[in-house]
PDB file of N, CA and C in Angstrom:
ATOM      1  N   UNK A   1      -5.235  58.734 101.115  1.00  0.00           N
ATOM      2  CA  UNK A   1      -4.510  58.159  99.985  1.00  0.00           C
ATOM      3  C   UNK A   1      -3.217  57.506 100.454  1.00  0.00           C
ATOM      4  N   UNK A   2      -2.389  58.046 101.166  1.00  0.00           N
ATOM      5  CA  UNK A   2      -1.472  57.513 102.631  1.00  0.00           C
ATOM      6  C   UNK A   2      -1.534  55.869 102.348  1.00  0.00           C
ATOM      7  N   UNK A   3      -2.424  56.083 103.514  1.00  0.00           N
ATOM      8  CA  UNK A   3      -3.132  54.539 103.909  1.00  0.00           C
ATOM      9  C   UNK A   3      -3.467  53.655 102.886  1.00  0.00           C
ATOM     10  N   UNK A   4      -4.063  54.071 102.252  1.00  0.00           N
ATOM     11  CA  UNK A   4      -4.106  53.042 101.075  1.00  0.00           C
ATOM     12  C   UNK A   4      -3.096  52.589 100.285  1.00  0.00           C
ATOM     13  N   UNK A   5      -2.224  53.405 100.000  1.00  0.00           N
ATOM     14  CA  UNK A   5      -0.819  53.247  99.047  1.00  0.00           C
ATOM     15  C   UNK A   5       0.418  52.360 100.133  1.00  0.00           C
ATOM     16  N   UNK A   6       0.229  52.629 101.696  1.00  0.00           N
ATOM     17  CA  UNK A   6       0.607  51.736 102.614  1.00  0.00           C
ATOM     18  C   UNK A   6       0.462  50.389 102.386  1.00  0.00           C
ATOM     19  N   UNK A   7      -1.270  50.335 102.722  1.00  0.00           N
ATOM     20  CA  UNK A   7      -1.786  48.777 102.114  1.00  0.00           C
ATOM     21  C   UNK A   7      -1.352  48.477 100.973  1.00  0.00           C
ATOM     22  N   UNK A   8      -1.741  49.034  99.905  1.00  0.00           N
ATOM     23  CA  UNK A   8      -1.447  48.369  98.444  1.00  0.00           C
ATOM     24  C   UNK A   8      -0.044  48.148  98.752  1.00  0.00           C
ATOM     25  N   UNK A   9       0.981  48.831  99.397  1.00  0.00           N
ATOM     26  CA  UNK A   9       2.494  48.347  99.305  1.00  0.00           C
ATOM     27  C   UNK A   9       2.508  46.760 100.085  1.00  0.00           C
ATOM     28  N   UNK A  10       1.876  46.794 100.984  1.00  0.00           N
ATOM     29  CA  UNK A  10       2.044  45.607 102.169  1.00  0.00           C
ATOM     30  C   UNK A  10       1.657  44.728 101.597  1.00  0.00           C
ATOM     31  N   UNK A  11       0.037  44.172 101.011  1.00  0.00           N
ATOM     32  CA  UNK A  11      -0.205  43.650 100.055  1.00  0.00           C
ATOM     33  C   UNK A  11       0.608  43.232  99.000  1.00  0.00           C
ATOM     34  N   UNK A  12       1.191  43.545  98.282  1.00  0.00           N
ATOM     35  CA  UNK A  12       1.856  43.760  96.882  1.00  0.00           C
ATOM     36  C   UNK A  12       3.163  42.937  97.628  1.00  0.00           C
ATOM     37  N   UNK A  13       3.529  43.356  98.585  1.00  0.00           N
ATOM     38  CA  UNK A  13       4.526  42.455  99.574  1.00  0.00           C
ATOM     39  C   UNK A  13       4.603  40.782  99.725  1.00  0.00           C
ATOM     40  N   UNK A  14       3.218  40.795 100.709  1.00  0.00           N
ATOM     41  CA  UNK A  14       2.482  39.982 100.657  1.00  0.00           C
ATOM     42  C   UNK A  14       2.657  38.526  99.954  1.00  0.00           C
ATOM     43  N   UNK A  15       1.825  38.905  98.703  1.00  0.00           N
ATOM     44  CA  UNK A  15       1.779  38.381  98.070  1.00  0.00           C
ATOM     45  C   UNK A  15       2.586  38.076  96.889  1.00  0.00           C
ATOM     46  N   UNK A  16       4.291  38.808  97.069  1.00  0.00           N
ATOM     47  CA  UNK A  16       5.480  38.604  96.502  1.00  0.00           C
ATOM     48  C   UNK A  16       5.764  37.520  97.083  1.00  0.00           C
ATOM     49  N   UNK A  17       6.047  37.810  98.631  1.00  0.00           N
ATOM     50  CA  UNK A  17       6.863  36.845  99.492  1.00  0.00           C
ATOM     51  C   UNK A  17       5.961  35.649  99.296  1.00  0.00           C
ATOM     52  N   UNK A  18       4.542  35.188  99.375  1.00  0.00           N
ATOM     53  CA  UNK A  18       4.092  34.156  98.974  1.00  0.00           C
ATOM     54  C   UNK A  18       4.585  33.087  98.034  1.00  0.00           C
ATOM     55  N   UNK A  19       4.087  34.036  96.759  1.00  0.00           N
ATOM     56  CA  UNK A  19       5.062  33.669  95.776  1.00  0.00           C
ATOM     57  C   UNK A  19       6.165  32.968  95.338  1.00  0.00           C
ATOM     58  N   UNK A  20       7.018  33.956  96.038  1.00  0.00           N
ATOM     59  CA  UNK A  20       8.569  32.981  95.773  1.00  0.00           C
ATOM     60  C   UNK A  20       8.563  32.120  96.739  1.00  0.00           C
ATOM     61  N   UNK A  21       8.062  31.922  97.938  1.00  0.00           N
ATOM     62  CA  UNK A  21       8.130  30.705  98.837  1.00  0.00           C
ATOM     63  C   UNK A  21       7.935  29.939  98.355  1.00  0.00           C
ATOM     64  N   UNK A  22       6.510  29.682  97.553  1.00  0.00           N
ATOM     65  CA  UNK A  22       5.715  28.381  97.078  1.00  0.00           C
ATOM     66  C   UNK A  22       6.622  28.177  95.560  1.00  0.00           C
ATOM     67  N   UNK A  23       7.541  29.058  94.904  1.00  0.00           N
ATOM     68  CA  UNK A  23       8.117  28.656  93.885  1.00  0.00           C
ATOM     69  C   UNK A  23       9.402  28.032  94.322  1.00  0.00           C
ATOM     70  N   UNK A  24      10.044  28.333  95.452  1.00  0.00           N
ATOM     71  CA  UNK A  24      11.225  28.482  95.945  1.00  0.00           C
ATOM     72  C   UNK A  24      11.154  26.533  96.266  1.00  0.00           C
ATOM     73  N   UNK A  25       9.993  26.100  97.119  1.00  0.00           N
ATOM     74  CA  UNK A  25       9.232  24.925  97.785  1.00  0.00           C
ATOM     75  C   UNK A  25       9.440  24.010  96.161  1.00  0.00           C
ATOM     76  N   UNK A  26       8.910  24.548  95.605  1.00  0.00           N
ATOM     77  CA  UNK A  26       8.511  23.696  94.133  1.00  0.00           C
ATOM     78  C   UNK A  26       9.943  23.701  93.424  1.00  0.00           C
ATOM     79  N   UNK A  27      10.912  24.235  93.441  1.00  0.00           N
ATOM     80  CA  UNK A  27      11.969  24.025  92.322  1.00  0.00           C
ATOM     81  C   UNK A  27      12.152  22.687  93.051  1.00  0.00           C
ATOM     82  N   UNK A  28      12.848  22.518  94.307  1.00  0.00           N
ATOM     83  CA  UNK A  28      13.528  21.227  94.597  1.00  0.00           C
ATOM     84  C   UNK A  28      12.907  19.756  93.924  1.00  0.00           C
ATOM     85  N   UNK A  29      11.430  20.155  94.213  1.00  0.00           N
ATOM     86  CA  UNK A  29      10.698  19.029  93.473  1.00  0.00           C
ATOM     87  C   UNK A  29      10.891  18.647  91.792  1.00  0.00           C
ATOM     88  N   UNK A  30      11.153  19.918  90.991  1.00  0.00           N
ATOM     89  CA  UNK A  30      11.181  19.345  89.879  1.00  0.00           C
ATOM     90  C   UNK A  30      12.828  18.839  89.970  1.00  0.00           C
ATOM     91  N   UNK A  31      13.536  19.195  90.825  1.00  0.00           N
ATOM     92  CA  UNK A  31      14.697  18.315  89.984  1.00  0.00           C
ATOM     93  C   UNK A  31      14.855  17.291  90.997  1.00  0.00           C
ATOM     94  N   UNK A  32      14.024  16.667  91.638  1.00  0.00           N
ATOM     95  CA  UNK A  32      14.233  16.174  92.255  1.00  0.00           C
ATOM     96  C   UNK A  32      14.403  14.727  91.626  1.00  0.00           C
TER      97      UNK A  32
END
């Protein structure tokens, strides 16, 4: 259960930091 709650954290990470990159990438554009 460890290991898994590891992954699900890293994951869940993951795919935060994704996230705000590709939103972070996209604000400049709209006011651009």
């Amino acid at each position: 259960m460890v290991t898994f709650y590891l992954a699900y954290e890293l994951i869940h990470d993951a795919t935060l930091n994704i996230s705000s990159r590709l939103f972070y990438l996209n604000v400049p554009l709209l006011f651009a």
